[in-house]
N, C-alpha and C. Protein backbone atom coordinates (compact mmCIF):
# COMPACT_ATOMS: atom_id res chain seq x y z
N UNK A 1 107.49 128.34 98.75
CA UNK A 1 106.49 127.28 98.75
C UNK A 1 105.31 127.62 99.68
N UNK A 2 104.95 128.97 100.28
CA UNK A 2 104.11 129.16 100.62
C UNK A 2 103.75 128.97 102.37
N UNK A 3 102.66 128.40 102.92
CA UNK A 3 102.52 127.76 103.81
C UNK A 3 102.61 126.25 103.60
N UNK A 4 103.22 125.48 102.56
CA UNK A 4 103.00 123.83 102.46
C UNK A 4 104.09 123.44 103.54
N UNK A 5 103.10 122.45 104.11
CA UNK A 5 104.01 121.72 105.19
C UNK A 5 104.76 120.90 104.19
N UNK A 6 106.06 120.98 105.24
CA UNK A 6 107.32 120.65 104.18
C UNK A 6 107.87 119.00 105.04
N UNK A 7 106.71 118.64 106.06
CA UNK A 7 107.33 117.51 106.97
C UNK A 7 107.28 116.42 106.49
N UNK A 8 107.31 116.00 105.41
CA UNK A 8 107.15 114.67 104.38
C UNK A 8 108.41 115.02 103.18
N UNK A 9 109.02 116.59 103.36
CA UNK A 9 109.95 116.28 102.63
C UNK A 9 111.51 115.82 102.96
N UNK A 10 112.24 115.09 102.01
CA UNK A 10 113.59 114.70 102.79
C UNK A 10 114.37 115.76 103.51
N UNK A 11 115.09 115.54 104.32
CA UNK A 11 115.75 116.78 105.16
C UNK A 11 116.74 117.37 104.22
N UNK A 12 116.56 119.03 104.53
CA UNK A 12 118.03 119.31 104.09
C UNK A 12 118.99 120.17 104.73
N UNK A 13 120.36 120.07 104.34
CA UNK A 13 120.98 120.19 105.47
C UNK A 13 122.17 121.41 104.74
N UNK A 14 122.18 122.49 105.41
CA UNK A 14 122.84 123.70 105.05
C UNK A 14 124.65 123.14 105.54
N UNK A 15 125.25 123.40 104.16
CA UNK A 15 126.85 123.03 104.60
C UNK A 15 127.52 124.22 104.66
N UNK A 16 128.80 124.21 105.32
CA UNK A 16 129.56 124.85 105.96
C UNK A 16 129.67 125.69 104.28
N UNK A 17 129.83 126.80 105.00
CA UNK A 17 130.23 127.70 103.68
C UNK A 17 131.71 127.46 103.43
N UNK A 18 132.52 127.54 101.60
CA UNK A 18 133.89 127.68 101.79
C UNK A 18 134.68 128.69 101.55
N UNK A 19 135.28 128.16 102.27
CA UNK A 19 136.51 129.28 102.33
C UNK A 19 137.42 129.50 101.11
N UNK A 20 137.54 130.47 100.58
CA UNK A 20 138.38 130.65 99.89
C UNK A 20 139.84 130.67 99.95
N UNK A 21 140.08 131.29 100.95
CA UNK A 21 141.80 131.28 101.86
C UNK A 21 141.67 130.23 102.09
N UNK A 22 141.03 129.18 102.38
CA UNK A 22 141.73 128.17 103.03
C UNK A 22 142.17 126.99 102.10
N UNK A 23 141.77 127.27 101.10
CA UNK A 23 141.59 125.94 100.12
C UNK A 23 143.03 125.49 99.77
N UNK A 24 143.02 124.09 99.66
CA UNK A 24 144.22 123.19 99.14
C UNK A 24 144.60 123.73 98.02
N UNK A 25 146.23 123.39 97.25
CA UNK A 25 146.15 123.59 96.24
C UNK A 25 145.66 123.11 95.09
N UNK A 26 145.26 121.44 95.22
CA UNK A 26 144.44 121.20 94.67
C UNK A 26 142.76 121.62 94.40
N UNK A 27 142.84 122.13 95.17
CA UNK A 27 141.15 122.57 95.31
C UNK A 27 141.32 124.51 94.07
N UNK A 28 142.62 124.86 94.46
CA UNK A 28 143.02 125.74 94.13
C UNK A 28 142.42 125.00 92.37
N UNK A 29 143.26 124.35 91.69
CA UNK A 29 143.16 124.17 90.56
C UNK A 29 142.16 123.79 89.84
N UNK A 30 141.11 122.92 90.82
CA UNK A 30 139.98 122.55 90.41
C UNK A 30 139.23 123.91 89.95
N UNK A 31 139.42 125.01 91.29
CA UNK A 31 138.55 126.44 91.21
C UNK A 31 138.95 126.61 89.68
N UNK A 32 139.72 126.76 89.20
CA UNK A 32 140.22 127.36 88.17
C UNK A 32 140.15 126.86 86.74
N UNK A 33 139.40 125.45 86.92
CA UNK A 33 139.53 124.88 85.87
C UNK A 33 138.61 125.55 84.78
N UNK A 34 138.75 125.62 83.42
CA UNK A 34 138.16 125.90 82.37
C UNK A 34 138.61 124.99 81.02
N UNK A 35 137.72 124.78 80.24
CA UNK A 35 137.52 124.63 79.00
C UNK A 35 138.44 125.72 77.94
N UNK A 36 139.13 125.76 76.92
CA UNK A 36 139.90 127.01 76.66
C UNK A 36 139.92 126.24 75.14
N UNK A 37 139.77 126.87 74.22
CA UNK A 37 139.48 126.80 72.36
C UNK A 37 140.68 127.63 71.91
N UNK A 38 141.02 128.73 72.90
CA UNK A 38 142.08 129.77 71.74
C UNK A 38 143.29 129.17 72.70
N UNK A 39 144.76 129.28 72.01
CA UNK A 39 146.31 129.31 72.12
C UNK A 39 146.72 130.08 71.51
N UNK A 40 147.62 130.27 72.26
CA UNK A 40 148.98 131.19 71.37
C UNK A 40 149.58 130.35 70.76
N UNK A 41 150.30 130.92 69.81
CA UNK A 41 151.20 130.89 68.70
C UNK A 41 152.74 130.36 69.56
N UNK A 42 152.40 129.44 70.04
CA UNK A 42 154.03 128.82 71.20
C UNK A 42 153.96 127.27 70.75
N UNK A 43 155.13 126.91 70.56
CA UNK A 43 155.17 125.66 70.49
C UNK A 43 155.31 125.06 72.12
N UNK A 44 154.75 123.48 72.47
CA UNK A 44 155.10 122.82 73.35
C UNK A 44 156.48 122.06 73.46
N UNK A 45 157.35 121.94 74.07
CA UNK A 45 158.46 121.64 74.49
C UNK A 45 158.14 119.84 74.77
N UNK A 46 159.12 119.18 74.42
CA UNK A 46 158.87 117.90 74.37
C UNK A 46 159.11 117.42 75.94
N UNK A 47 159.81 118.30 76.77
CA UNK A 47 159.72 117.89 78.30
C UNK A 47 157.96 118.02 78.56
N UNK A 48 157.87 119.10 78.46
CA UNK A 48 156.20 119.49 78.59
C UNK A 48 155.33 118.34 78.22
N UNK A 49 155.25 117.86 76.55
CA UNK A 49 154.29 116.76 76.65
C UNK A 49 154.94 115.26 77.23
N UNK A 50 155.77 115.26 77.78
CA UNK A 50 156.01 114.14 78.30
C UNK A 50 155.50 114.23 79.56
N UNK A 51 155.40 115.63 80.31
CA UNK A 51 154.24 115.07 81.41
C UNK A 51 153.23 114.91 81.61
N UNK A 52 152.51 115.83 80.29
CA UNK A 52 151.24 115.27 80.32
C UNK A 52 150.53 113.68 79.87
N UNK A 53 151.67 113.37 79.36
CA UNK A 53 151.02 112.01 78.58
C UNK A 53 151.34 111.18 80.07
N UNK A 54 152.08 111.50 81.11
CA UNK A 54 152.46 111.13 81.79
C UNK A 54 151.03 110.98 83.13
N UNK A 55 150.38 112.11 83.27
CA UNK A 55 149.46 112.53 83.72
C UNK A 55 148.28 111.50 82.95
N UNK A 56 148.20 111.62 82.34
CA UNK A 56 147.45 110.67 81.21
C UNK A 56 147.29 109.19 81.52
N UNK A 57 147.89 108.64 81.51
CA UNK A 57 148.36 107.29 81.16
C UNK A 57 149.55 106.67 81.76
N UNK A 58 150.74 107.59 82.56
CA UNK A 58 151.91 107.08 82.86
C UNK A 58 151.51 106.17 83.68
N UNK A 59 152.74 105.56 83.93
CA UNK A 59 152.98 104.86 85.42
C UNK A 59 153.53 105.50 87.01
N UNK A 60 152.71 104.81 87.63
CA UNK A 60 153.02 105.52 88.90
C UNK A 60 152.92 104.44 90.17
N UNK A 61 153.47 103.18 89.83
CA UNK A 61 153.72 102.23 90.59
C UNK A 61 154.53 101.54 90.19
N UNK A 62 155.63 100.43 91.45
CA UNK A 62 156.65 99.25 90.50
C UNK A 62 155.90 98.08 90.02
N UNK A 63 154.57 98.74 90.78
CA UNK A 63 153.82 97.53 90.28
C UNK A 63 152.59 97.79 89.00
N UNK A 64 152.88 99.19 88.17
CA UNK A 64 152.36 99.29 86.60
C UNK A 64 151.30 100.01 86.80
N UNK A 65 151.01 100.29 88.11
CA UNK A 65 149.66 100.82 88.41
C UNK A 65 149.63 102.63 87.67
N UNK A 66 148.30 102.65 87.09
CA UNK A 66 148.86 104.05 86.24
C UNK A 66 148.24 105.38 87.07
N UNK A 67 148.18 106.44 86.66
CA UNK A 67 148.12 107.53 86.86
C UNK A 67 146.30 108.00 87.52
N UNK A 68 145.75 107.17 86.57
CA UNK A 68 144.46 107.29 86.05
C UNK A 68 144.00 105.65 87.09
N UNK A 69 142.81 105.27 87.54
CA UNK A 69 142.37 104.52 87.84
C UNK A 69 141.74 103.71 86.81
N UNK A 70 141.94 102.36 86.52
CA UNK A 70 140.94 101.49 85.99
C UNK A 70 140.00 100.64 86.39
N UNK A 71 139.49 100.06 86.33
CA UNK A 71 138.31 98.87 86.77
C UNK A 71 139.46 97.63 86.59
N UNK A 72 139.59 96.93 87.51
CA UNK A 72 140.82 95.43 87.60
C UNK A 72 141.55 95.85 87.20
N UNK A 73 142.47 97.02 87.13
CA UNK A 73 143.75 97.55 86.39
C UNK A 73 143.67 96.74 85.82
N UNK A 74 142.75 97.33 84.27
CA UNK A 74 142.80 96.12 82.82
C UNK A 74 143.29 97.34 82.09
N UNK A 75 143.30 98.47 82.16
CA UNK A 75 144.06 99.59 81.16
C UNK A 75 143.25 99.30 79.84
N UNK A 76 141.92 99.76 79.20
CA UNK A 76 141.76 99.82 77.93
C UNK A 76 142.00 100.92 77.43
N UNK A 77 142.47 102.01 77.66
CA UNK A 77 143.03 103.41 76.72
C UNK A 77 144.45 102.99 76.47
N UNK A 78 144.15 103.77 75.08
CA UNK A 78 145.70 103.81 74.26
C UNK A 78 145.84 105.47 74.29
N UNK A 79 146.83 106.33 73.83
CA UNK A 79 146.91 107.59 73.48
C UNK A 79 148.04 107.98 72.86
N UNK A 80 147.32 108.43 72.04
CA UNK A 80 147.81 109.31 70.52
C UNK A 80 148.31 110.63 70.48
N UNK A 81 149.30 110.95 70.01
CA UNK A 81 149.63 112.49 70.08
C UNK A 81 150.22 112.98 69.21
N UNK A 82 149.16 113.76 68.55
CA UNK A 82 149.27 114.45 67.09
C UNK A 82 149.89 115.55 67.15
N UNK A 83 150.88 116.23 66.76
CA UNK A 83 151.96 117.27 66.55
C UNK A 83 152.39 117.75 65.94
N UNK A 84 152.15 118.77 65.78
CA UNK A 84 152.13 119.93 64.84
C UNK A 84 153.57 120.32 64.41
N UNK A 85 153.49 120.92 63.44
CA UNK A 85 155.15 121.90 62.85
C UNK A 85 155.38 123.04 63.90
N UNK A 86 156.81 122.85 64.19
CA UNK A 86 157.36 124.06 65.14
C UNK A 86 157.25 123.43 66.70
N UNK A 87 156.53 122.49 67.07
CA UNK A 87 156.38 121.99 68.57
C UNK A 87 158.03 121.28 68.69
N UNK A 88 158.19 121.15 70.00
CA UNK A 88 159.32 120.07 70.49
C UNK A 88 159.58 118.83 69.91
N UNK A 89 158.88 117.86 69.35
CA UNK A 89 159.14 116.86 68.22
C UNK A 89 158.87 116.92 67.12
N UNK A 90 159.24 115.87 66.02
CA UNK A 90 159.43 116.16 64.85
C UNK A 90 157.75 116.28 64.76
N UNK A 91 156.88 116.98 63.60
CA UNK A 91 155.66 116.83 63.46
C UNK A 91 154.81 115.29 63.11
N UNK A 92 153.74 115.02 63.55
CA UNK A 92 153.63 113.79 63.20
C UNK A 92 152.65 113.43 64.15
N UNK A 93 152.02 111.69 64.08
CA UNK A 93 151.39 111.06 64.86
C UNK A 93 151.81 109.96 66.06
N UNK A 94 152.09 110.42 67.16
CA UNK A 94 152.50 108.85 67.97
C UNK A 94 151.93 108.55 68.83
N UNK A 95 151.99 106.93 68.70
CA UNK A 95 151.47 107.00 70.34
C UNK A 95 152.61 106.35 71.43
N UNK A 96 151.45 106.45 72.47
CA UNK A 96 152.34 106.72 73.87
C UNK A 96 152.10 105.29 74.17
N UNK A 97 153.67 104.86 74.71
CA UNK A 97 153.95 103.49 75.13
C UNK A 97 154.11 103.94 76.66
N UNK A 98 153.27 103.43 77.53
CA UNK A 98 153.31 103.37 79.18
C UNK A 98 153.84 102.87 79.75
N UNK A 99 154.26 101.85 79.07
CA UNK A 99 155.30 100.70 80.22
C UNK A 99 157.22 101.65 79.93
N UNK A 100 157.36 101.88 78.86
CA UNK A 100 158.28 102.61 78.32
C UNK A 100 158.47 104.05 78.86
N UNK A 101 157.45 104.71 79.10
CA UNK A 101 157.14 106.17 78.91
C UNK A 101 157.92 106.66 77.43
N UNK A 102 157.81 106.33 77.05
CA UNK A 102 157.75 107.01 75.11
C UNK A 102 156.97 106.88 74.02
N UNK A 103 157.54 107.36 72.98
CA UNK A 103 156.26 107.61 72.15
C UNK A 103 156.86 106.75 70.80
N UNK A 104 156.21 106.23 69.57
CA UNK A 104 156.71 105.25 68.36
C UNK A 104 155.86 106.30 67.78
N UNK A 105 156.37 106.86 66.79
CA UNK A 105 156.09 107.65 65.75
C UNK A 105 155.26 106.85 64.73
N UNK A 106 153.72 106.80 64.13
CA UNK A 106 153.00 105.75 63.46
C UNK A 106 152.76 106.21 62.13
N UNK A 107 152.53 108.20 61.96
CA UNK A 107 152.57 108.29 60.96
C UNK A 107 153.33 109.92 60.80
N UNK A 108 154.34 110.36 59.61
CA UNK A 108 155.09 111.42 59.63
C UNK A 108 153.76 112.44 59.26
N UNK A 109 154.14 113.81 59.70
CA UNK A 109 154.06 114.59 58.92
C UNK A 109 152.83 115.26 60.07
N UNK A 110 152.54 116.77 59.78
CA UNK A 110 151.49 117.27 60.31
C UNK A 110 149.99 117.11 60.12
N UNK A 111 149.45 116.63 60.82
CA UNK A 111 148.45 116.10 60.70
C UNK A 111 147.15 116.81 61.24
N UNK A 112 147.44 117.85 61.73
CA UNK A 112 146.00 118.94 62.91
C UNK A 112 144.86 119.22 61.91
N UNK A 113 145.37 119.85 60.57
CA UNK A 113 144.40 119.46 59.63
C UNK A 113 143.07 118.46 59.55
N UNK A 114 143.78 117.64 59.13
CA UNK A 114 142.74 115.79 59.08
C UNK A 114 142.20 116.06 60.30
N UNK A 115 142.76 115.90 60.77
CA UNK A 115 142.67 115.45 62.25
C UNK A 115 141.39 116.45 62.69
N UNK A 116 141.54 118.20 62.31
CA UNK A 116 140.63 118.89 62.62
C UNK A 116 139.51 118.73 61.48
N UNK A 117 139.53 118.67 60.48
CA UNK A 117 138.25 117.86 59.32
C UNK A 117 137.50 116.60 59.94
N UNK A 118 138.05 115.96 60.67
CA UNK A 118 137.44 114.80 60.81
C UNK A 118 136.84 115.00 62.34
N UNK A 119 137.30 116.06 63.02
CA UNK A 119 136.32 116.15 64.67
C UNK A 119 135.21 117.63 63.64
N UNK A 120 134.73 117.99 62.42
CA UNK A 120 133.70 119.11 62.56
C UNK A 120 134.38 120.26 61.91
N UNK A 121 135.70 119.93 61.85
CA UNK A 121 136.20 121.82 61.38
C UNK A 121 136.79 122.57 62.13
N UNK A 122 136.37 121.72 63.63
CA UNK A 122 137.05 122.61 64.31
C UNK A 122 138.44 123.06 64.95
N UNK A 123 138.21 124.52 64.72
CA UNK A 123 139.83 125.42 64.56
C UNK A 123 140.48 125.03 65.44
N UNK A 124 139.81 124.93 66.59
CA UNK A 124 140.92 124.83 67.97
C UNK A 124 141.94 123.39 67.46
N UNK A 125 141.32 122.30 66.95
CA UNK A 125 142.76 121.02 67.07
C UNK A 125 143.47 121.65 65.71
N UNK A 126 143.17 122.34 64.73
CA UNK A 126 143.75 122.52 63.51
C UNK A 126 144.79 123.54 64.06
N UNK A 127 144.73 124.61 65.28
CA UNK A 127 145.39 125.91 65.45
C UNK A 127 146.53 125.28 66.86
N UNK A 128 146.09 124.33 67.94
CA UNK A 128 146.71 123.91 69.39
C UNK A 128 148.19 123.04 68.66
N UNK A 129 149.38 123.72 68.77
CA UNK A 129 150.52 122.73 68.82
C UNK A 129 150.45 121.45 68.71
N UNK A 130 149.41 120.92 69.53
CA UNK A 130 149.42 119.40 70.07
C UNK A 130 148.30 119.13 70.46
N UNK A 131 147.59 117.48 70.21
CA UNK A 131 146.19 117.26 70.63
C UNK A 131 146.81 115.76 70.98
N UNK A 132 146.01 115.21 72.10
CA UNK A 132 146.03 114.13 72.54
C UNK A 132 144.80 113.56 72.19
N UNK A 133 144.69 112.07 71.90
CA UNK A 133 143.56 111.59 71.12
C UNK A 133 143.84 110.33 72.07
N UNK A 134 142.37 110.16 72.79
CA UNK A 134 142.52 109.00 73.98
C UNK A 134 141.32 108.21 73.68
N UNK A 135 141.87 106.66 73.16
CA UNK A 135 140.99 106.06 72.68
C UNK A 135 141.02 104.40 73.42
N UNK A 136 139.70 103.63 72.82
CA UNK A 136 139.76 102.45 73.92
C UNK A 136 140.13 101.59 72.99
N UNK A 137 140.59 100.29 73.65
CA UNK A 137 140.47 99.12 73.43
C UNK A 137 139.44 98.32 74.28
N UNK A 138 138.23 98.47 73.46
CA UNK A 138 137.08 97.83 74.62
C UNK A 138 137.65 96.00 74.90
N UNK A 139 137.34 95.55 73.99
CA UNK A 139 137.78 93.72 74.72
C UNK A 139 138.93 93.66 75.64
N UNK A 140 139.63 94.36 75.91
CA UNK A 140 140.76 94.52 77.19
C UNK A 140 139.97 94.40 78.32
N UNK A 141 138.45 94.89 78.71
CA UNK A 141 138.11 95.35 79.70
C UNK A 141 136.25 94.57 79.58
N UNK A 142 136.13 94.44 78.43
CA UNK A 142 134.25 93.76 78.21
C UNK A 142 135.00 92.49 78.35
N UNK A 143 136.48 91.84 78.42
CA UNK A 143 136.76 90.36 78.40
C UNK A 143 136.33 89.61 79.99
N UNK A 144 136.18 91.09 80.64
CA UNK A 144 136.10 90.69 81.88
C UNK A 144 134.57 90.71 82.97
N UNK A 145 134.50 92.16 82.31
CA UNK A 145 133.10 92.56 82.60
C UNK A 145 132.18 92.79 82.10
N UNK A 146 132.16 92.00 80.72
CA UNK A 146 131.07 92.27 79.75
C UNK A 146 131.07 93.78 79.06
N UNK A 147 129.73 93.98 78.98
CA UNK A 147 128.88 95.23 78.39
C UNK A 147 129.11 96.23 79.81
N UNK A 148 129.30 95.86 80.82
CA UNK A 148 129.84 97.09 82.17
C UNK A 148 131.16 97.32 81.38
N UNK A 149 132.02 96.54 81.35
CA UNK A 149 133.39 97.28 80.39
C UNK A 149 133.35 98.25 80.12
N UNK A 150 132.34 98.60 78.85
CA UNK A 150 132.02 99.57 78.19
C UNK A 150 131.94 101.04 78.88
N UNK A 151 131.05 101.01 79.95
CA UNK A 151 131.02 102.03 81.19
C UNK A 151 132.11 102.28 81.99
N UNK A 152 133.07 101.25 82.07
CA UNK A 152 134.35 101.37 82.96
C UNK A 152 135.84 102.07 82.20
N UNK A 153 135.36 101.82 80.83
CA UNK A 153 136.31 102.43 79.99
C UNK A 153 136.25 103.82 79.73
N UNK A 154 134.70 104.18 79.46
CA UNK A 154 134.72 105.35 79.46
C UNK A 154 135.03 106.68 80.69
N UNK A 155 134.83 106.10 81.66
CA UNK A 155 134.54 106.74 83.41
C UNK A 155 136.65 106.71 83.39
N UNK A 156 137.16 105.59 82.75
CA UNK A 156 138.87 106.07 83.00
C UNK A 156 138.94 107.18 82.03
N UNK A 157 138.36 107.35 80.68
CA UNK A 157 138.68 108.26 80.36
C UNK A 157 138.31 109.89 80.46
N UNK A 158 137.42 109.68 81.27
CA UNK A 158 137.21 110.95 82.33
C UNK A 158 138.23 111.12 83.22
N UNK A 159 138.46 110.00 83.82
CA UNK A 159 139.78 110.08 85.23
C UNK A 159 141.15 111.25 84.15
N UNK A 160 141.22 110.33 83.07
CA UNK A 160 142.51 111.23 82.67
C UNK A 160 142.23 111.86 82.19
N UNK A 161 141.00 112.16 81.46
CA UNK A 161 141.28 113.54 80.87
C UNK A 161 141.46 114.77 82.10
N UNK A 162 140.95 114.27 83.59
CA UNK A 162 140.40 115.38 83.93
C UNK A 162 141.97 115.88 84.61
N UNK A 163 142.81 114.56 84.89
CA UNK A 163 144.07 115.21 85.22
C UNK A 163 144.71 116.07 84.30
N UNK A 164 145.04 115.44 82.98
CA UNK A 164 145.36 116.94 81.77
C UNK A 164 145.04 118.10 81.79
N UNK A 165 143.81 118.32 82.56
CA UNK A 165 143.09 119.31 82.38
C UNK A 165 143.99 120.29 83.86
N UNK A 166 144.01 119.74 85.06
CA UNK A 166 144.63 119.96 86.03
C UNK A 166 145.92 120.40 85.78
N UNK A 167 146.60 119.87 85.18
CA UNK A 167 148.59 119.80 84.77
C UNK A 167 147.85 121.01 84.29
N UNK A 168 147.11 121.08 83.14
CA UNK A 168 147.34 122.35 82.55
C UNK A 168 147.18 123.37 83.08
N UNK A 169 145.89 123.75 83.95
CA UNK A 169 146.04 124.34 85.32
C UNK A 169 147.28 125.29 85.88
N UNK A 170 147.81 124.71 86.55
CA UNK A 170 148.61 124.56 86.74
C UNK A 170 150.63 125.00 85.85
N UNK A 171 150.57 124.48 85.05
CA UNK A 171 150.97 125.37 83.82
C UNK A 171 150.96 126.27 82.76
N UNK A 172 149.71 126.64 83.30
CA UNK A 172 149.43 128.19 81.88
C UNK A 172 149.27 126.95 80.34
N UNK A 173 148.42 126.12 80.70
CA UNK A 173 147.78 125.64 79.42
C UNK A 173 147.11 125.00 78.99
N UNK A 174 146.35 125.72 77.85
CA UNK A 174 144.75 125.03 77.91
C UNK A 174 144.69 124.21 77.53
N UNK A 175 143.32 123.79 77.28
CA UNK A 175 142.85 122.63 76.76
C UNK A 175 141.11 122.40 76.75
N UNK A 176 140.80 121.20 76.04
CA UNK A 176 139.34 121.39 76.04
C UNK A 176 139.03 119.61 75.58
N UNK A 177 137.98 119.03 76.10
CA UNK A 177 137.68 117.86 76.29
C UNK A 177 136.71 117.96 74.64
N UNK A 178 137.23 116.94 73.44
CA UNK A 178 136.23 117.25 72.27
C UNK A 178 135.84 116.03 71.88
N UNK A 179 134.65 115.81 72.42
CA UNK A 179 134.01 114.50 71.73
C UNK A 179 132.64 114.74 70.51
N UNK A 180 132.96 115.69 69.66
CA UNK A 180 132.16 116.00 68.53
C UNK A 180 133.51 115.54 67.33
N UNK A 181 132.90 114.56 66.94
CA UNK A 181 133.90 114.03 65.52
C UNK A 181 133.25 112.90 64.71
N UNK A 182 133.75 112.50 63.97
CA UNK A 182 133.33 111.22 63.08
C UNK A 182 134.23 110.30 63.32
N UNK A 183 133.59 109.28 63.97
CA UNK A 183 134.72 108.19 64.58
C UNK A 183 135.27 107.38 63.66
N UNK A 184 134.61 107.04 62.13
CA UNK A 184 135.54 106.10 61.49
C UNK A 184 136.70 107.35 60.57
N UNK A 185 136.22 108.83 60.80
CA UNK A 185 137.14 109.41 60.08
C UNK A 185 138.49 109.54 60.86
N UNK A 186 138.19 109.89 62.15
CA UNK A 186 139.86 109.68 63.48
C UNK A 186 140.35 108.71 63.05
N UNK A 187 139.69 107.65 63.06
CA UNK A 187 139.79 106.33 62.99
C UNK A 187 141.02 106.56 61.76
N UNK A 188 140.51 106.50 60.81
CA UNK A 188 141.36 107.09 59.47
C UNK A 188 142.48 107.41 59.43
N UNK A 189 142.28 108.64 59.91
CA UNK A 189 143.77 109.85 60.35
C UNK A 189 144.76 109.18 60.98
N UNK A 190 144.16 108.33 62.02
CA UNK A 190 145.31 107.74 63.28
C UNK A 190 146.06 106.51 62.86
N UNK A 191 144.87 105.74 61.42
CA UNK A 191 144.89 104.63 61.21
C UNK A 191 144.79 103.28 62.46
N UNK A 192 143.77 103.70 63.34
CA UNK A 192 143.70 103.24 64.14
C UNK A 192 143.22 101.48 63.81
N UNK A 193 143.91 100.40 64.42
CA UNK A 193 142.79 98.64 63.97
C UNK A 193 141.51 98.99 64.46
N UNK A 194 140.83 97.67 63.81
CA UNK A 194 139.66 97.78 64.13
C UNK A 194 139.08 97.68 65.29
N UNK A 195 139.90 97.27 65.90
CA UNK A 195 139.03 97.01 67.96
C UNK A 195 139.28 98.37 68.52
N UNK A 196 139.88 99.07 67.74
CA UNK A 196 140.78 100.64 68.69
C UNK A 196 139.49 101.66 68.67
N UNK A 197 138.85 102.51 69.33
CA UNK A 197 137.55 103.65 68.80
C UNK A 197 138.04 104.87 69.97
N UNK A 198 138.00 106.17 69.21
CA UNK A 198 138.59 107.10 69.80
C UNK A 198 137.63 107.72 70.81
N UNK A 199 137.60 108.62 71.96
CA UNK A 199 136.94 108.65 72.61
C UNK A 199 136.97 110.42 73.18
N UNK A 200 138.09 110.86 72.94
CA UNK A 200 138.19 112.11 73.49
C UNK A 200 139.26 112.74 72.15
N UNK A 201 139.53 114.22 72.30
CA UNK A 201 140.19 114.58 71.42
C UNK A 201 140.82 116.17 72.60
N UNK A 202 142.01 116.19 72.44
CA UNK A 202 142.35 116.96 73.86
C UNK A 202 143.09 117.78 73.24
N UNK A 203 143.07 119.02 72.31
CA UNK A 203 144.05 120.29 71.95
C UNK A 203 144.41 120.99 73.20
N UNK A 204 145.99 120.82 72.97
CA UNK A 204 147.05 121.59 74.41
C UNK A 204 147.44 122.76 73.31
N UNK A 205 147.17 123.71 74.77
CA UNK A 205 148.48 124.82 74.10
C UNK A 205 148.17 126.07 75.06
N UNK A 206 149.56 126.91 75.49
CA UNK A 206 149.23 127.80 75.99
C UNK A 206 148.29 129.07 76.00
N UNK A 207 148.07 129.36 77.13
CA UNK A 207 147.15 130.29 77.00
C UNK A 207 147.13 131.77 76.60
């Protein structure tokens, strides 16, 4: 910038450089995080997605409080988990009951197909074992706070996706945050009601 006096601009303030050795292990996983489109040819083990849905959405209080933060613990995400032939459960669509920790099977059969036609084509949910599909129930949460709802629903579903993303980390498996799709076609596939709108689309699978 030359000779411009810089005394009218806000201060700035040089931070501690980091350390690499020193970092938490969480900090460890954050370093490491990536976006990942290709898997191997491995099926997921049904212990396996039970922690991630767990990570997701579980419970982690006696008092219901979940994994993920909400705005008034009003919980507007539901989540879906589409499963492929050859994974740890039978192939098919379910979703995840939180108060339970299990899953109700909604529709049989392999579905990564549809499912990948209706986000664009794309290979990665048609090729990943398993995709998690995390969607809202907005009036759970606009009953309270209006049109902010809307913003509070989406910001939880950042909270969890970003833990999935971590577990996987952590376990040798990827994943990738996909919000390019046609929402009344998910909609379709999942047979989701009408208040339900999908919001993320999450293909797991090792790396």
């Amino acid at each position: 910038m030359g000779n411009q006096d810089l005394s009218d601009l806000p201060m700035k303030v040089k931070l501690p450089e980091l350390d690499a050795a020193g970092r938490s292990h969480i900090e460890e996983l954050i370093a490491k995080r990536r976006s990942i489109r290709e898997y191997a040819d491995r099926e997921l083990s049904e212990p396996l997605i039970s922690r991630f849905l767990w990570v997701t959405q579980g419970t982690s209080s006696k008092e219901g409080l979940r994994t993920a933060p909400s705005a008034g613990a009003l919980y507007p995400l539901e989540v879906h988990v589409v499963i492929g032939e050859g994974s740890g459960l039978e192939a098919g669509i379910y979703r995840y009951v939180t108060e339970e920790h299990s899953l109700i099977q909604e529709i049989p059969g392999d579905m990564r197909k549809k499912l990948s036609e209706a986000a664009l084509s794309q290979g990665m949910i048609k090729n990943a074992p398993v995709s998690l599909v995390i969607s809202a129930i907005y009036p759970r949460i606009t009953s309270k706070y209006g049109k902010r709802g809307l913003r509070y629903a989406h910001m939880e579903a950042g909270h969890a996706a970003q833990n999935v993303y971590l577990l996987g980390v952590e376990l040798g498996i990827g994943t990738c945050t996909v919000g390019a799709f046609e929402d009344e076609e998910v909609k379709k596939v999942l047979k989701m009601p009408a208040n339900e709108d999908p919001l993320y689309i999450m293909p797991l699978g090792y790396i």
